[in-house]
C-alpha atoms as a PDB file:
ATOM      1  CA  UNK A   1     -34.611 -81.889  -6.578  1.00  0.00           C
ATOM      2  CA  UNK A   2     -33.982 -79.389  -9.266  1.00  0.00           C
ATOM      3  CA  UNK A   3     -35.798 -75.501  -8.062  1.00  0.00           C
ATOM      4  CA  UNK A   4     -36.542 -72.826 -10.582  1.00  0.00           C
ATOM      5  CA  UNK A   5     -34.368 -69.827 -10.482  1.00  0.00           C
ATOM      6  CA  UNK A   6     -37.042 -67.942  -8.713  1.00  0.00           C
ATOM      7  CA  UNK A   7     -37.662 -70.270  -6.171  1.00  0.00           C
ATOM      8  CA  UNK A   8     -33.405 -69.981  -5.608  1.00  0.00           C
ATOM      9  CA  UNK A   9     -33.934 -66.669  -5.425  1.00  0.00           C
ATOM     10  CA  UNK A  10     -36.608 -66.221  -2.932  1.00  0.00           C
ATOM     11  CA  UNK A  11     -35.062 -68.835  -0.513  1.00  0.00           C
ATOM     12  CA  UNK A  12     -31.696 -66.452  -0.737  1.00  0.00           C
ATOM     13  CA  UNK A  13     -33.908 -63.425   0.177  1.00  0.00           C
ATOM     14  CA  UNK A  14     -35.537 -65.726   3.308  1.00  0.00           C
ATOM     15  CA  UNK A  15     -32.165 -66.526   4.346  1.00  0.00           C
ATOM     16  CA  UNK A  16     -30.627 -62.929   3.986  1.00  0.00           C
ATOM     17  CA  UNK A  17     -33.349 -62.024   6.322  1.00  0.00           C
ATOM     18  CA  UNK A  18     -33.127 -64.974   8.731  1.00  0.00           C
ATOM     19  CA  UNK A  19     -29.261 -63.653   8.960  1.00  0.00           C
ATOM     20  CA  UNK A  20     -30.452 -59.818   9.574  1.00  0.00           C
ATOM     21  CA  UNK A  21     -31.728 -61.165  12.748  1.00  0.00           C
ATOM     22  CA  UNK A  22     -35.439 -60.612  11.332  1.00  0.00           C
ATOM     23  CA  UNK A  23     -38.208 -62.285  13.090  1.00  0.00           C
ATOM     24  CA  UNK A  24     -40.160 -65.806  11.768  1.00  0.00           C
ATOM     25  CA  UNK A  25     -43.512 -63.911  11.697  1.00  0.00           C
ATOM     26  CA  UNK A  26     -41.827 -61.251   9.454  1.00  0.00           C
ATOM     27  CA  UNK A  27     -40.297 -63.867   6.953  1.00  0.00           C
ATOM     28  CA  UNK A  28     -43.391 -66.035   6.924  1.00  0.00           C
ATOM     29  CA  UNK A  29     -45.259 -62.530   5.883  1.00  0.00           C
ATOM     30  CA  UNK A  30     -42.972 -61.445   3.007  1.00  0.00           C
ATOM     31  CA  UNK A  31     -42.609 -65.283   1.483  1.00  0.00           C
ATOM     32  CA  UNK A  32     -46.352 -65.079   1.571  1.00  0.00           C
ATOM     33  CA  UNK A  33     -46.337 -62.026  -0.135  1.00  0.00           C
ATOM     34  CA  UNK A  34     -44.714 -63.508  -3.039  1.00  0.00           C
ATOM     35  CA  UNK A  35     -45.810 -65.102  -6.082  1.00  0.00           C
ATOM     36  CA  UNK A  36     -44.843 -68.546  -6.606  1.00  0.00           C
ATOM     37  CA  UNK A  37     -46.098 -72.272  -5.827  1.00  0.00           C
ATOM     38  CA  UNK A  38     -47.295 -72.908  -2.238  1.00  0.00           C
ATOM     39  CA  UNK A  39     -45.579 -75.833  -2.029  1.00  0.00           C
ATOM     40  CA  UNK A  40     -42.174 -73.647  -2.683  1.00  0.00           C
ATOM     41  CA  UNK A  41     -43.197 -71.464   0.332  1.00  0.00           C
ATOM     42  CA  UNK A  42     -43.804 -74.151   2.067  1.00  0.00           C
ATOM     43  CA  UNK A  43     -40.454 -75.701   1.463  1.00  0.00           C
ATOM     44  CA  UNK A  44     -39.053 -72.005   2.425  1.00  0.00           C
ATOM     45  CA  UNK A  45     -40.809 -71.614   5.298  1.00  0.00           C
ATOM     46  CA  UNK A  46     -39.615 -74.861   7.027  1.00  0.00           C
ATOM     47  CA  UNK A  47     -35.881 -74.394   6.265  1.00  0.00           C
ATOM     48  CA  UNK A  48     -36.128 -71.091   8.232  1.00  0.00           C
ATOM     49  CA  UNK A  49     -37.866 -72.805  10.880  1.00  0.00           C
ATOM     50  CA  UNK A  50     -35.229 -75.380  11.240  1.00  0.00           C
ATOM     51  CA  UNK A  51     -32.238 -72.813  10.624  1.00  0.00           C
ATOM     52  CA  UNK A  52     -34.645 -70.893  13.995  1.00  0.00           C
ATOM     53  CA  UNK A  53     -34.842 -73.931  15.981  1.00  0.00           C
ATOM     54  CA  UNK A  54     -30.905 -74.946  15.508  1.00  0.00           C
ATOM     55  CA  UNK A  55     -30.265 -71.317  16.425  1.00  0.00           C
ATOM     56  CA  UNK A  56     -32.162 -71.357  19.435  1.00  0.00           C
ATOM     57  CA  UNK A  57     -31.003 -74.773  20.608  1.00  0.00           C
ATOM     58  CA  UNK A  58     -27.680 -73.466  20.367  1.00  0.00           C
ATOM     59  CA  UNK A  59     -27.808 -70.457  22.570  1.00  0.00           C
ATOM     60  CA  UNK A  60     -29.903 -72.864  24.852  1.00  0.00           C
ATOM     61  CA  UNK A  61     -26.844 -74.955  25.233  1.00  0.00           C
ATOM     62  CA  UNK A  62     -24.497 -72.347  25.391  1.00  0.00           C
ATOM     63  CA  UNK A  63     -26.799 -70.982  28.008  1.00  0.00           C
ATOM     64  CA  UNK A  64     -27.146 -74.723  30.086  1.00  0.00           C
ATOM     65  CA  UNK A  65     -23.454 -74.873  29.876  1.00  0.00           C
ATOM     66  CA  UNK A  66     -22.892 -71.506  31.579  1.00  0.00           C
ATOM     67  CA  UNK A  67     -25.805 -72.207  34.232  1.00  0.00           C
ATOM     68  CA  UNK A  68     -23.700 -75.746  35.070  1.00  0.00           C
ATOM     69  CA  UNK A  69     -20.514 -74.045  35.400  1.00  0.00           C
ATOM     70  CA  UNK A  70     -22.238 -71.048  37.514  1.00  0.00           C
ATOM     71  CA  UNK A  71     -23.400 -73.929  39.937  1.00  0.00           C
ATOM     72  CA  UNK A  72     -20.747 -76.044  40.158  1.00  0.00           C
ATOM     73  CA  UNK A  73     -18.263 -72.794  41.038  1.00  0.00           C
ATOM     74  CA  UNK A  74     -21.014 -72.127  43.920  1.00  0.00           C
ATOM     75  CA  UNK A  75     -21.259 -75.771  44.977  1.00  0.00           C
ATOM     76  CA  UNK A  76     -17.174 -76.032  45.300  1.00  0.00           C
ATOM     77  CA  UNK A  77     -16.707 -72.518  46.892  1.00  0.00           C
ATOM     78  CA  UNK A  78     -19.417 -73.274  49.488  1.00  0.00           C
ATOM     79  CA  UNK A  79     -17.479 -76.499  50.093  1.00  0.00           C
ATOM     80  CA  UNK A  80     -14.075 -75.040  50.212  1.00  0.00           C
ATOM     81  CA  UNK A  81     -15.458 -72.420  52.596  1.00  0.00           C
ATOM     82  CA  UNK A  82     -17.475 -74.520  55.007  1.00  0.00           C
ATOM     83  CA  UNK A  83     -13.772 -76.421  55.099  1.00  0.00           C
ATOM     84  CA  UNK A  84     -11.999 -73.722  55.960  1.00  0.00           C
ATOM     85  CA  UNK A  85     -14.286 -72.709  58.651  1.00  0.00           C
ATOM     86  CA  UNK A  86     -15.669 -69.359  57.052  1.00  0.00           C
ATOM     87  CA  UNK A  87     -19.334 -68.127  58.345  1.00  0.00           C
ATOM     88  CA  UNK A  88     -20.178 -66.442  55.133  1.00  0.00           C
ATOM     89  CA  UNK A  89     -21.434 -68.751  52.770  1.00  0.00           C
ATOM     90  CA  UNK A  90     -24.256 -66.551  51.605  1.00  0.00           C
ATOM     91  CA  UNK A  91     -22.635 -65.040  48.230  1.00  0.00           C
ATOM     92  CA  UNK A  92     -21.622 -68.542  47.136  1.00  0.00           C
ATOM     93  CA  UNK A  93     -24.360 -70.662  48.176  1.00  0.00           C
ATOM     94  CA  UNK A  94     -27.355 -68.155  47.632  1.00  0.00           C
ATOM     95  CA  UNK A  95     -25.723 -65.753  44.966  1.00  0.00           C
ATOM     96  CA  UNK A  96     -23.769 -68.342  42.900  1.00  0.00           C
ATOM     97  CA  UNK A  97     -26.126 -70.915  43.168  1.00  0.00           C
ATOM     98  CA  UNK A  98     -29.137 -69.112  41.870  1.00  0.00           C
ATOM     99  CA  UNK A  99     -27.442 -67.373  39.448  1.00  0.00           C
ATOM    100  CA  UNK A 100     -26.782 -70.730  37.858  1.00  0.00           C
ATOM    101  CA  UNK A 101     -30.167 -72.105  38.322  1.00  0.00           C
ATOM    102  CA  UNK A 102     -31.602 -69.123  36.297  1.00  0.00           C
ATOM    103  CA  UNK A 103     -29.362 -69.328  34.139  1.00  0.00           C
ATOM    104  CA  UNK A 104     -29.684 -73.139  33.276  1.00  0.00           C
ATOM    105  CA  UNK A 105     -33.751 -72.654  33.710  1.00  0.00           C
ATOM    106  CA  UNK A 106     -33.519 -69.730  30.652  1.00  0.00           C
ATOM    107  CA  UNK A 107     -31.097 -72.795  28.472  1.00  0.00           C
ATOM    108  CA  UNK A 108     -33.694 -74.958  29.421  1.00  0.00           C
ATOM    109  CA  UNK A 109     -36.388 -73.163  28.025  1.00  0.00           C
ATOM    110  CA  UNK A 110     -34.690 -71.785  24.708  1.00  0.00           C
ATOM    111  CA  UNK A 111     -33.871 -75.851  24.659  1.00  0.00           C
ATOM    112  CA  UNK A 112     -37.649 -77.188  25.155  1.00  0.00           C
ATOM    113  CA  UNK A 113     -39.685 -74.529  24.022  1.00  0.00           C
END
């Protein structure tokens, strides 16, 4: 699909702003701003979404990953501890463990939402 210059032009602008960490809302206001076809913003406007939504899945990942890891460390220290006879498992079995669950509850909504 062949795009006028200025069409080329505005999408760079979206995406320079998408990369300055500027919010959707912000970018849907200054693309509207402009003067060309609808159906170019409209084209815009969805490859910022989808550049937003693979950003966000990302950090949800990252963020699911690190929640997993935080729980299995708590699940294998509890273990390890409860072998070894030791009375305090609160710091790995409450502190550990719900660190992780937050933390894989926050992925899981950056994921899903």
């Amino acid at each position: 699909m062949n795009h006028d210059p200025l069409f080329i032009e505005h999408l760079r602008k979206a995406l320079t702003l998408f990369e300055q960490g500027k919010d959707i809302k912000f970018i849907e206001d200054k693309i509207a701003s402009v003067n060309i076809d609808p159906l170019q913003k409209e084209i815009i406007l969805k490859q910022i979404k989808r550049l937003w939504h693979v950003k966000r899945n990302k950090i949800g990942t990252q963020l699911i990953i690190v929640g997993i890891i935080f729980l299995g460390i708590g699940f294998i220290s509890s273990i390890l501890l409860h072998l070894n006879g030791s009375n305090s498992l609160d710091f790995p079995l409450y502190g550990l463990t719900a660190t992780g669950i937050v933390i894989l509850i926050i992925g899981l909504v950056y994921l899903f939402h």
